[in-house]
Protein backbone atom coordinates (compact mmCIF):
# COMPACT_ATOMS: atom_id res chain seq x y z
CA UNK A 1 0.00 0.00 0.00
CA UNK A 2 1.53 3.41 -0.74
CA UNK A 3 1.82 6.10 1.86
CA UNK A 4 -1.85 7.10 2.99
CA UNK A 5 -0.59 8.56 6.19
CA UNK A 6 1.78 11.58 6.68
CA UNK A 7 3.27 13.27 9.57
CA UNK A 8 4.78 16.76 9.05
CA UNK A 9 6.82 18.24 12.01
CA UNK A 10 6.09 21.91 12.10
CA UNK A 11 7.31 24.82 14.34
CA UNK A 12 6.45 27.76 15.96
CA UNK A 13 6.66 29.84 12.59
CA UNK A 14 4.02 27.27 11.35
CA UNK A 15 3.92 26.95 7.07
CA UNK A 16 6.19 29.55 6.91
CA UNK A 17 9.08 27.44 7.97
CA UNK A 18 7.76 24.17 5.88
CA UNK A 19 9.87 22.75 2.68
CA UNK A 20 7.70 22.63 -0.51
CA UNK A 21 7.17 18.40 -0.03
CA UNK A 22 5.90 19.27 3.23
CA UNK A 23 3.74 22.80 2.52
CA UNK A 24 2.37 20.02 -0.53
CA UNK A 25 1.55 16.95 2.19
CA UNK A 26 -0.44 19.35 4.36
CA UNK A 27 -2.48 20.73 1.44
CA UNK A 28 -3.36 17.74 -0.61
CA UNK A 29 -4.50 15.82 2.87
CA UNK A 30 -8.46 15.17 3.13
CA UNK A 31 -7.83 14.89 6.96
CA UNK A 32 -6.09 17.09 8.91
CA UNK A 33 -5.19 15.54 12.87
CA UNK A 34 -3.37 17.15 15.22
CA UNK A 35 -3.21 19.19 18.80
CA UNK A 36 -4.98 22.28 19.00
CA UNK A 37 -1.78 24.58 18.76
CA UNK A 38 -0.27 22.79 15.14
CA UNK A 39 -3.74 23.21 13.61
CA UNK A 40 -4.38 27.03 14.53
CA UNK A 41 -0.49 27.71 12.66
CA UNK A 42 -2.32 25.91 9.42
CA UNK A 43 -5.25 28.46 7.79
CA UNK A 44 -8.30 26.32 7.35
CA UNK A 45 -8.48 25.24 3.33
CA UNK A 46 -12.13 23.57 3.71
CA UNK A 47 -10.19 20.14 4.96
CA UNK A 48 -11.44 18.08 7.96
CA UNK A 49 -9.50 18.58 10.65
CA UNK A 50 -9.78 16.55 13.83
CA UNK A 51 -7.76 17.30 17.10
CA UNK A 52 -6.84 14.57 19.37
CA UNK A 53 -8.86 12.50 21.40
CA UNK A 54 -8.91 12.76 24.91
CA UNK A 55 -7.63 10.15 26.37
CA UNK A 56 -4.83 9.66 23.46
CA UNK A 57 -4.77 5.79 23.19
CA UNK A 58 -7.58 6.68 21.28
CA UNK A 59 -5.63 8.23 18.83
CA UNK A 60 -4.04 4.98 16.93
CA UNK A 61 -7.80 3.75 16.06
CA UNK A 62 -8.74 7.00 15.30
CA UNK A 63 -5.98 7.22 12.56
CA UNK A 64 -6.21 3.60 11.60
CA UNK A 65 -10.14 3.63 11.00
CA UNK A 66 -8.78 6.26 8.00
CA UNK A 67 -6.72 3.87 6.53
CA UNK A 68 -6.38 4.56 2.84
CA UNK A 69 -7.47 8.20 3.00
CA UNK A 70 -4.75 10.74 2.44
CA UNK A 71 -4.51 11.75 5.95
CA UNK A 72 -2.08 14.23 7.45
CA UNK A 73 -0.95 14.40 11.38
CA UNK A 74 0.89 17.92 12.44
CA UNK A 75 3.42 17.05 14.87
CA UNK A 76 5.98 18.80 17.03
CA UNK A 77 9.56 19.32 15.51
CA UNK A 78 10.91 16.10 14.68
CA UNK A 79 8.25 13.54 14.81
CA UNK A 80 10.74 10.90 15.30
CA UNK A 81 12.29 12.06 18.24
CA UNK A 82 9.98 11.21 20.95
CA UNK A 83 7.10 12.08 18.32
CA UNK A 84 4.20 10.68 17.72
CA UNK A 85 5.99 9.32 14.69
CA UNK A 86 8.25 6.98 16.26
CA UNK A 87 4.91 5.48 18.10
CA UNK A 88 3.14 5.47 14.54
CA UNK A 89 6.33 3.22 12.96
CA UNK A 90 5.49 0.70 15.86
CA UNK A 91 1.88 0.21 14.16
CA UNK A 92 1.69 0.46 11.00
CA UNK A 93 4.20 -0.80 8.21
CA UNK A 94 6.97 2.07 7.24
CA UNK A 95 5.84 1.64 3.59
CA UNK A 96 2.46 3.20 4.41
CA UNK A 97 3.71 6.20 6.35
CA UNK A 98 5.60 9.88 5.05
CA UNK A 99 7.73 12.06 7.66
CA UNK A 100 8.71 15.53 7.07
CA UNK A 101 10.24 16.49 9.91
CA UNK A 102 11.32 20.11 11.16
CA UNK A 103 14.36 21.25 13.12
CA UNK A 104 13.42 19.53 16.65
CA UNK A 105 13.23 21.63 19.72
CA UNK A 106 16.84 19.72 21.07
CA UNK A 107 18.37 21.11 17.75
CA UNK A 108 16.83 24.50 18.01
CA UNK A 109 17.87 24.64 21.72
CA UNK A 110 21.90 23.58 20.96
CA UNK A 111 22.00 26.27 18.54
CA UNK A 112 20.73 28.99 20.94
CA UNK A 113 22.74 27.62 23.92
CA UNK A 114 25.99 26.82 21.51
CA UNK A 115 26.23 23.44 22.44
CA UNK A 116 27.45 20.75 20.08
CA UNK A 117 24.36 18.38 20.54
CA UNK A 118 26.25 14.93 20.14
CA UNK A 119 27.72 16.09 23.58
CA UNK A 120 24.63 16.50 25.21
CA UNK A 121 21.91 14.13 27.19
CA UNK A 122 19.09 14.26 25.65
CA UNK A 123 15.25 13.35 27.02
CA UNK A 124 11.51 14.00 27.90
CA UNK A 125 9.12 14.16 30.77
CA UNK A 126 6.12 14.97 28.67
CA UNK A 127 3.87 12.33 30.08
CA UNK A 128 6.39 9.93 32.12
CA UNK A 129 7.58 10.87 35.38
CA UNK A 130 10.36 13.78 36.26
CA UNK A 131 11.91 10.78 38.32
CA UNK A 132 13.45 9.17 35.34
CA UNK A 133 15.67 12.22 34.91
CA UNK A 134 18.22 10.88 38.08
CA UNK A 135 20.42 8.40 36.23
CA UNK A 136 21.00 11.35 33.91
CA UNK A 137 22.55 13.34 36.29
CA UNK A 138 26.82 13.51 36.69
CA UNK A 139 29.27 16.30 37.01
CA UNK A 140 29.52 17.79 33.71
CA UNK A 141 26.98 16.63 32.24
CA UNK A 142 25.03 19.12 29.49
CA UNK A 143 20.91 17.80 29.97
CA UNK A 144 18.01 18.81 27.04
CA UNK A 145 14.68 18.11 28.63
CA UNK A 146 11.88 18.14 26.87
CA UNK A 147 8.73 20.01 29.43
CA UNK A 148 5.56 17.98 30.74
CA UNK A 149 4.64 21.70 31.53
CA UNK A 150 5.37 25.37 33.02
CA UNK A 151 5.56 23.67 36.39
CA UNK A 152 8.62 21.58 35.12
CA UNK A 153 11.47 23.82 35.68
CA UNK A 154 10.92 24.54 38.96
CA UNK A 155 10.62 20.53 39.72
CA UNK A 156 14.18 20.13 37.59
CA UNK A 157 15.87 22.24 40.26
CA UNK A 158 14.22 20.77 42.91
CA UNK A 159 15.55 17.51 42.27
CA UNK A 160 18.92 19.43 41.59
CA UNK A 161 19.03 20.85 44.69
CA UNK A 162 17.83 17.61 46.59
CA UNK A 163 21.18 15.58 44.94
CA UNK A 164 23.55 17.76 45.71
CA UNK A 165 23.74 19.50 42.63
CA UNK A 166 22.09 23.22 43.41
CA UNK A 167 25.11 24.63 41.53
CA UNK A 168 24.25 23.31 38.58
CA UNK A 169 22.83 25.82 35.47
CA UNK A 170 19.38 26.27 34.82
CA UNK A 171 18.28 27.62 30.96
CA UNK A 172 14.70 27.31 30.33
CA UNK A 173 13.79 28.29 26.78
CA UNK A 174 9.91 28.80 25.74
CA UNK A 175 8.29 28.96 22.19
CA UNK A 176 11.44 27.89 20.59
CA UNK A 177 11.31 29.24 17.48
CA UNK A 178 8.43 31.34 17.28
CA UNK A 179 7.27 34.97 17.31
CA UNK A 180 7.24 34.31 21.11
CA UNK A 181 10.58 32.70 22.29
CA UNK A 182 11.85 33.71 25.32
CA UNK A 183 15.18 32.45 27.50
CA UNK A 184 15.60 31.68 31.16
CA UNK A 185 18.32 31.96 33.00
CA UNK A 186 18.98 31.48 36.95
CA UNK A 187 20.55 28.47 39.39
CA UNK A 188 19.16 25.51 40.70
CA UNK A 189 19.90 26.62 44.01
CA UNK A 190 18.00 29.68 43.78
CA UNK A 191 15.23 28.75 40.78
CA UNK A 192 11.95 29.57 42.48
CA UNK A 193 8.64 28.14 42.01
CA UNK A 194 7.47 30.98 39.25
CA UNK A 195 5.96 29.22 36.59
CA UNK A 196 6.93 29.12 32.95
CA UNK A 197 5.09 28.67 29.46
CA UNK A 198 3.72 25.08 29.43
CA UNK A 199 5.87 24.73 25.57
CA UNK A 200 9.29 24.68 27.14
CA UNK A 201 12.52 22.77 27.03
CA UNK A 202 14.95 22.60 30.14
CA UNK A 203 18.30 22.64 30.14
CA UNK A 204 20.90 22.17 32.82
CA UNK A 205 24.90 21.91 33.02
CA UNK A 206 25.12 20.02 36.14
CA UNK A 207 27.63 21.18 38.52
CA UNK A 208 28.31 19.27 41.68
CA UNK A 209 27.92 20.70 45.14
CA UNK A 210 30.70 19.41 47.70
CA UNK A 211 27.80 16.71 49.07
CA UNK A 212 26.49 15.60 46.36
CA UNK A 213 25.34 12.61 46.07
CA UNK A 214 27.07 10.59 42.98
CA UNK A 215 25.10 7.74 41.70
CA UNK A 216 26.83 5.35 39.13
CA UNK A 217 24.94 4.06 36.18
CA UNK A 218 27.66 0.92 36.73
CA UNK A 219 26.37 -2.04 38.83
CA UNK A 220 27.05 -1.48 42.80
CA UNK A 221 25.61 1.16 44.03
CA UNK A 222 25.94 2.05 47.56
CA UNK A 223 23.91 0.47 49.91
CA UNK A 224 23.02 3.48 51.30
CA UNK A 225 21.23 4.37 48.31
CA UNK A 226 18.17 1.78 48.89
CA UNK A 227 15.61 2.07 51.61
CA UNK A 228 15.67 -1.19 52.90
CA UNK A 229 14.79 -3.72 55.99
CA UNK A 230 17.99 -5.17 55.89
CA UNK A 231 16.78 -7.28 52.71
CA UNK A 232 19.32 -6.34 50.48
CA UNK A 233 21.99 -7.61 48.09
CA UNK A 234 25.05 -5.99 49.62
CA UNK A 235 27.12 -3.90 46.92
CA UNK A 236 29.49 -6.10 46.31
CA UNK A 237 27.99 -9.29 45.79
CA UNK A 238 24.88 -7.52 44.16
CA UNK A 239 27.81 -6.27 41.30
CA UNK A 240 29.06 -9.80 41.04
CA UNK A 241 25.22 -10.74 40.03
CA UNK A 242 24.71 -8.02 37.84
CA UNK A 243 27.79 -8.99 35.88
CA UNK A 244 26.23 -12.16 35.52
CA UNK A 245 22.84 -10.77 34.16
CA UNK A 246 24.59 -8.74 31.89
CA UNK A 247 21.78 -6.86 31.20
CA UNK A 248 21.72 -5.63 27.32
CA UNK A 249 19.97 -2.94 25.81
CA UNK A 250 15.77 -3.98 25.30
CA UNK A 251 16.40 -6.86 27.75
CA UNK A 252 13.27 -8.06 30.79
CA UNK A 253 14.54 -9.40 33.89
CA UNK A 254 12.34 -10.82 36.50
CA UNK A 255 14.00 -10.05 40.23
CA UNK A 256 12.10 -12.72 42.16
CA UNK A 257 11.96 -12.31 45.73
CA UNK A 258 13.16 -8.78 45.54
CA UNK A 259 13.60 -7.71 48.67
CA UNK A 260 14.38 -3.61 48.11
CA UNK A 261 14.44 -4.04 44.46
CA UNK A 262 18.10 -3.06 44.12
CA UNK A 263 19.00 -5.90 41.75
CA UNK A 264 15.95 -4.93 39.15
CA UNK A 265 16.26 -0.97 39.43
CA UNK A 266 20.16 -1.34 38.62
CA UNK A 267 19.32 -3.94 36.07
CA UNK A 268 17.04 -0.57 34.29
CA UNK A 269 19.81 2.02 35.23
CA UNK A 270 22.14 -0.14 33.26
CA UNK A 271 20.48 1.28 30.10
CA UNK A 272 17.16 3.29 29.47
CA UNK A 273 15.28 0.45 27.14
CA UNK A 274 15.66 -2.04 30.05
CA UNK A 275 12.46 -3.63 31.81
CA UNK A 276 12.01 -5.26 35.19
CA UNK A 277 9.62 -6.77 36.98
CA UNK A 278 10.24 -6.99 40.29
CA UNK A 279 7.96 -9.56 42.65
CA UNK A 280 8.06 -9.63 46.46
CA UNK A 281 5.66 -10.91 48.52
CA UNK A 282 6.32 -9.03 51.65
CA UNK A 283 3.61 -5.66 51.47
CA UNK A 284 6.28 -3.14 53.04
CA UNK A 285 9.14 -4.05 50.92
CA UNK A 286 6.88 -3.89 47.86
CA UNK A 287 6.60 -0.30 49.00
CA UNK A 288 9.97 -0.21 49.54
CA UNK A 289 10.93 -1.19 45.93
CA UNK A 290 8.53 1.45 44.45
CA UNK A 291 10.06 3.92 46.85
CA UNK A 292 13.52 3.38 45.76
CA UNK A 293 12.37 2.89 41.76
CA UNK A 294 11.55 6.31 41.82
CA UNK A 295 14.26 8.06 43.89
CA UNK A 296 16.81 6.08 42.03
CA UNK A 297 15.43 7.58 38.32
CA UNK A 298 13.59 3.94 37.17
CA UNK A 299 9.65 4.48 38.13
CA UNK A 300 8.59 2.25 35.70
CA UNK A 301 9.47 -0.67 37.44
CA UNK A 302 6.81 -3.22 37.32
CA UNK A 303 6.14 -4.27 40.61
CA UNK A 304 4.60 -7.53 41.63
CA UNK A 305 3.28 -7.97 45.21
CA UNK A 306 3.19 -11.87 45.59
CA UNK A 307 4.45 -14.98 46.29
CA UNK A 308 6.51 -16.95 43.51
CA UNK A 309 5.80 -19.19 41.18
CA UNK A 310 1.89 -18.39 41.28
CA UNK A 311 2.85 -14.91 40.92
CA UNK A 312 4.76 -15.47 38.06
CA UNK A 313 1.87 -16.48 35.91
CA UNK A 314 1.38 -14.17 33.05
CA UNK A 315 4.30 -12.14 32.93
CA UNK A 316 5.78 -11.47 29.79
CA UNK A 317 8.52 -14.24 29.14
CA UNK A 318 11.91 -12.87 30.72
CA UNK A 319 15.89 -12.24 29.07
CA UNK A 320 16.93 -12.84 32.36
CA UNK A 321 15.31 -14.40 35.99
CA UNK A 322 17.19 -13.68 38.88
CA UNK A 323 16.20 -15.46 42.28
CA UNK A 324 17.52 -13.92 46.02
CA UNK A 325 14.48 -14.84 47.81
CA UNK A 326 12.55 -17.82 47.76
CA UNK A 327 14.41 -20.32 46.39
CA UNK A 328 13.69 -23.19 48.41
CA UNK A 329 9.60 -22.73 47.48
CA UNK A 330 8.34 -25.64 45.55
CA UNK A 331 9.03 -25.27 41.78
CA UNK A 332 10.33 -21.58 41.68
CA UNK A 333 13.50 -22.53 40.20
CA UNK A 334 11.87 -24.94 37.69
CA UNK A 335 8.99 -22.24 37.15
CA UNK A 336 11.70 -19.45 35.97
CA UNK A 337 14.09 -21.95 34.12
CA UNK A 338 10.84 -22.89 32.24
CA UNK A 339 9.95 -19.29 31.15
CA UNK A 340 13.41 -18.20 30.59
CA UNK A 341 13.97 -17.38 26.71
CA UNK A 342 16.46 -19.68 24.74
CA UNK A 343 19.77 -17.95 25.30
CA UNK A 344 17.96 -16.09 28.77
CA UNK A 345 20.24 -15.92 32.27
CA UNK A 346 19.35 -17.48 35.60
CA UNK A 347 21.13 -15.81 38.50
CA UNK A 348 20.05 -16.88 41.98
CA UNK A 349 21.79 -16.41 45.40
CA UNK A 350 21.98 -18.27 48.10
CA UNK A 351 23.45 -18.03 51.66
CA UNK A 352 22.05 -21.59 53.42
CA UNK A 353 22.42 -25.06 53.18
CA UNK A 354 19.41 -25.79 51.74
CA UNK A 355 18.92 -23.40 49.32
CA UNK A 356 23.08 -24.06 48.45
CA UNK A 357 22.07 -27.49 47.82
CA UNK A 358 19.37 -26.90 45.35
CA UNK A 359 21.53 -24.16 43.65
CA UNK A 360 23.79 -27.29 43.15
CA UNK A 361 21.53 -29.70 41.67
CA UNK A 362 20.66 -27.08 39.28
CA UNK A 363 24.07 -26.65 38.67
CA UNK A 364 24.32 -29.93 36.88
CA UNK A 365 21.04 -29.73 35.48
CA UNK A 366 21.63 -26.67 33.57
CA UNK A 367 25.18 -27.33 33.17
CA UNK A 368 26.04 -23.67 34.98
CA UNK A 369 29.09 -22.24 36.81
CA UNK A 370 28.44 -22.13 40.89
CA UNK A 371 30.65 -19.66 42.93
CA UNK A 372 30.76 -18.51 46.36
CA UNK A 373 31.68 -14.91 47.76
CA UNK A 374 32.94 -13.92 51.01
CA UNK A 375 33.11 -10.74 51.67
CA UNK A 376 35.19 -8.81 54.74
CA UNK A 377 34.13 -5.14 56.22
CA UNK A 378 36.94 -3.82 58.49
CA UNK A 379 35.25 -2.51 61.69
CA UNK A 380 37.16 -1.54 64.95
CA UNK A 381 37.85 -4.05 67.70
CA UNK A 382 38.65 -2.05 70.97
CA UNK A 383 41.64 0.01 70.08
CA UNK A 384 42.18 -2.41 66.69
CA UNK A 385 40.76 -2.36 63.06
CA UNK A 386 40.23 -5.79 62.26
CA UNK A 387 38.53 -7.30 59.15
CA UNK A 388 34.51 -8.81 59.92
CA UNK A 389 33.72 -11.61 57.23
CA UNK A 390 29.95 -11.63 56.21
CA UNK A 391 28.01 -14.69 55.45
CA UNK A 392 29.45 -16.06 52.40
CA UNK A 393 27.02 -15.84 49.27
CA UNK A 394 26.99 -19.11 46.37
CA UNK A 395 25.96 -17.67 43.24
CA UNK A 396 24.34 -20.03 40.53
CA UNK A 397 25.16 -18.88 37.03
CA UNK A 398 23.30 -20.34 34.14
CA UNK A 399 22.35 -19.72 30.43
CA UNK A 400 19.35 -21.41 28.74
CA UNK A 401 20.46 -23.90 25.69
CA UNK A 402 19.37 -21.76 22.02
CA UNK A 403 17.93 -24.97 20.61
């Protein structure tokens, strides 16, 4: 089928600032679709024009009901750049679909802040939660965020301020590109709660404050850094698991028998297209783990309040299981083994003599590698440092046969 459905990024300067192919796309469309704002920069030729449902999962039927009618969706910018057109390529086959896309607000933003944009972090909070801007933020770093709204800004410093980083540079620019554009300037530290235009972009140079608190996208993060009930995979044998996950971009890990969640939430750190699921069936740590999802930047971690394997049952099949509570329940091993896909990591920890044993008859069943960790904290002995072992931890290790 040839292309019955385009999407034209357009700017504040609305036509004016379309190419020919695009000024031509918008004109010959029968339908029109689009927010308010793009279709009051278009003067009305006699098409239909139809703004966007509310809610906007109703959108993708909308559009799709009109298949085969020359139909024409005004986007932000780049459509492809956390546009509706990279949801659109998801649905539809790319042969049926034309993008024209305009000078994105990141690229319009680098030029007026002279920043080469290949250096810089780029991201949105328009409809997902500010909390997924923490693993962004390091010394140094140069951040492009795309608004959720006017109140934005002033929750960007905020969560500056709160990590340490109040030094760090605040630029908000509004109506980037149009008649009204205006620039922001102020600290973190100082960025009150005065409200901006809703259609802003945020950006920050992050500059560290002499307590900040530094929080690795590497596996091992303090254990300071969870709220926990002493359910926790210590830091270092928690970075001996992860290396044994080896989470990859795209990847699902169950974290069965959670505890805090630290496993799955540095499992999502490890790279922004990671998924977790993380299923405890203790009611306060399940609070826990949504607690530290969020404060540690990864809010949408699934979380499962239950008791494995029954609450395992319908979960989307996993890259990667890994076990540090509940082992020793009937079938949970077998249960994740099972759903594993071909090629998929099991990881599970154990610290007694009944769940080692089981970790070693899996051993030989999956034909896996079995290690054990001990692990030594120096602590003070009257006037003496002296090194404290903690219990040793035996780490199963196994990868699921291809064929």
């Amino acid at each position: 089928m040839p292309p019955w459905l385009t999407v034209v990024g357009i700017g504040e300067d609305g036509l004016a600032g379309l190419g020919d192919a695009a000024r031509a796309a918008v004109s010959g469309a029968r339908i029109l679709v689009g927010g308010r704002r793009h279709l009051d920069l278009v003067p009305n030729a006699g098409q239909e024009r139809v703004a966007w449902p509310t809610p906007f999962s109703k959108a993708y039927d909308m559009l799709l009901a009109r298949r085969g009618t020359p139909v024409c969706v005004l986007a932000s910018g780049d459509p492809m750049w956390f546009g509706i057109g990279a949801t659109l390529t998801r649905m539809m086959p790319a042969d049926e679909l034309l993008v024209f896309p305009a000078p994105s607000s990141f690229q319009l933003a680098a030029a007026r802040l002279g920043w080469p944009l290949q250096d810089v972090a780029t991201m949105t909070v328009h409809g997902r939660p500010l909390e997924a801007v923490h693993p962004h933020i390091h010394p140094g770093v140069r951040l492009l965020i795309l608004s959720e709204n006017g109140r934005t800004p002033a929750g960007v410093a905020s969560m500056l301020r709160d990590r340490g980083f109040g030094a760090s540079r605040l630029s908000v620019l509004e109506h980037l590109g149009g008649v009204k554009e205006r620039r922001l300037d102020g600290e973190a530290r100082s960025w009150g709660n005065t409200e901006t235009a809703d259609l802003n972009l945020v950006a920050v140079e992050c500059v560290a404050d002499g307590g900040a608190v530094r929080l690795s996208t590497l596996a091992g993060l303090p254990d300071s850094a969870f709220l926990n009930d002493g359910q926790l995979t210590k830091r270092d044998v928690r970075a001996a698991t992860l290396a044994r996950l080896a989470p990859s971009p795209g990847e699902f890990l169950w974290d069965v028998g959670a505890g805090c969640g630290s496993i799955g939430i540095e499992w999502m750190r490890a790279h922004p297209s990671c998924r977790a699921v993380a299923v405890e069936a203790d009611m306060v740590r399940s609070s826990l783990i949504e607690q530290n999802s969020r404060r540690l930047g990864v809010p949408s971690l699934l979380v499962v309040n239950g008791r494995a394997p029954a609450a395992l049952d319908g979960l989307d099949a996993p890259d990667a299981v890994f076990i540090g509570g509940g082992i020793t329940e009937d079938g949970v091993i077998a249960r994740c083994w099972e759903a594993l896909r071909p090629g998929g990591r099991l990881v599970a920890n154990a610290v007694t003599l009944q769940s080692e044993a089981l970790l070693a008859e899996w051993r030989q069943r999956a034909d896996g590698e079995l290690v054990r960790i001990s692990v030594a904290h120096a602590g003070t002995i009257g006037r003496f440092d002296a090194l404290r072992p903690a219990l040793p931890v035996t780490i199963l290790a196994a990868a699921k046969p291809t064929a």
